[in-house]
Protein backbone atom coordinates (compact mmCIF):
# COMPACT_ATOMS: atom_id res chain seq x y z
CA UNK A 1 65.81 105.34 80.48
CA UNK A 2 68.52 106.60 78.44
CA UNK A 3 71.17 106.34 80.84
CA UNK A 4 71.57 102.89 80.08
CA UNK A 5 72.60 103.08 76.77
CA UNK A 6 76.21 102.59 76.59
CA UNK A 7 76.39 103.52 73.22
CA UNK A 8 77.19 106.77 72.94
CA UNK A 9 79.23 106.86 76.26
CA UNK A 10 81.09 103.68 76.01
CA UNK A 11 82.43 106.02 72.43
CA UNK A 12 82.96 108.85 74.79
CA UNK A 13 85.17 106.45 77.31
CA UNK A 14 87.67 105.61 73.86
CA UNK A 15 87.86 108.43 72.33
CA UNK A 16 88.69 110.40 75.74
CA UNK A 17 91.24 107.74 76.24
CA UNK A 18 92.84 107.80 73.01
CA UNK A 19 93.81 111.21 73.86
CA UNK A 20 95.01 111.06 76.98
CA UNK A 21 97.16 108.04 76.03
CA UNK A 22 98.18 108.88 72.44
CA UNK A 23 98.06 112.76 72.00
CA UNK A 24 98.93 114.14 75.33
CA UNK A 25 102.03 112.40 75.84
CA UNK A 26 103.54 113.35 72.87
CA UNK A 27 102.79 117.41 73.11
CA UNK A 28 104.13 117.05 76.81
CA UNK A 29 107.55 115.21 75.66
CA UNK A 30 108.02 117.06 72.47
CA UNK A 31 108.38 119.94 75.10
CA UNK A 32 111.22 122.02 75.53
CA UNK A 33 112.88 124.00 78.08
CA UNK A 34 114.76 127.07 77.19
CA UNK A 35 117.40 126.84 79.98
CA UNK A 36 118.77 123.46 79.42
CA UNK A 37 121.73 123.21 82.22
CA UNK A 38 124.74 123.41 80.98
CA UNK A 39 127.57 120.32 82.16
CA UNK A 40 129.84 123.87 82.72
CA UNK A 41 127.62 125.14 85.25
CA UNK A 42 128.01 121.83 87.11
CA UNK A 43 131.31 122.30 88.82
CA UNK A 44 131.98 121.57 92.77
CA UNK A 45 131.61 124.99 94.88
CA UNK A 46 134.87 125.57 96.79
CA UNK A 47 134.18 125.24 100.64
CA UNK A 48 136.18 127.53 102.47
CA UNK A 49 135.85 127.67 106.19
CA UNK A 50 134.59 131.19 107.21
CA UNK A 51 136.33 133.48 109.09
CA UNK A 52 133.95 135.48 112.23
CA UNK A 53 135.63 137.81 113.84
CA UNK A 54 133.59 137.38 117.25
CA UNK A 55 134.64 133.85 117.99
């Protein structure tokens, strides 16, 4: 039964989780976005009551 060979799959098991431990998370945080936010954009909205002119 070849099934129960680990040999080959037990290589598979490493190498897949070399990848997704070593060289996936460094493509996904060498990432960049192209609208960083800005600390300008960040300023408090001024709240103004609103006037309805039914009430």
């Amino acid at each position: 039964m070849p099934q129960l060979n680990p040999a080959p799959w037990f290589a598979i098991l490493m190498f897949s989780w070399l990848v997704f431990l070593v060289i996936i998370p460094t493509k996904v945080m060498a990432h960049t976005f192209n609208n960083e936010p800005s600390p300008q954009t960040a300023k408090k909205p001024k709240l103004e009551s609103w006037n309805w002119p039914w009430y």
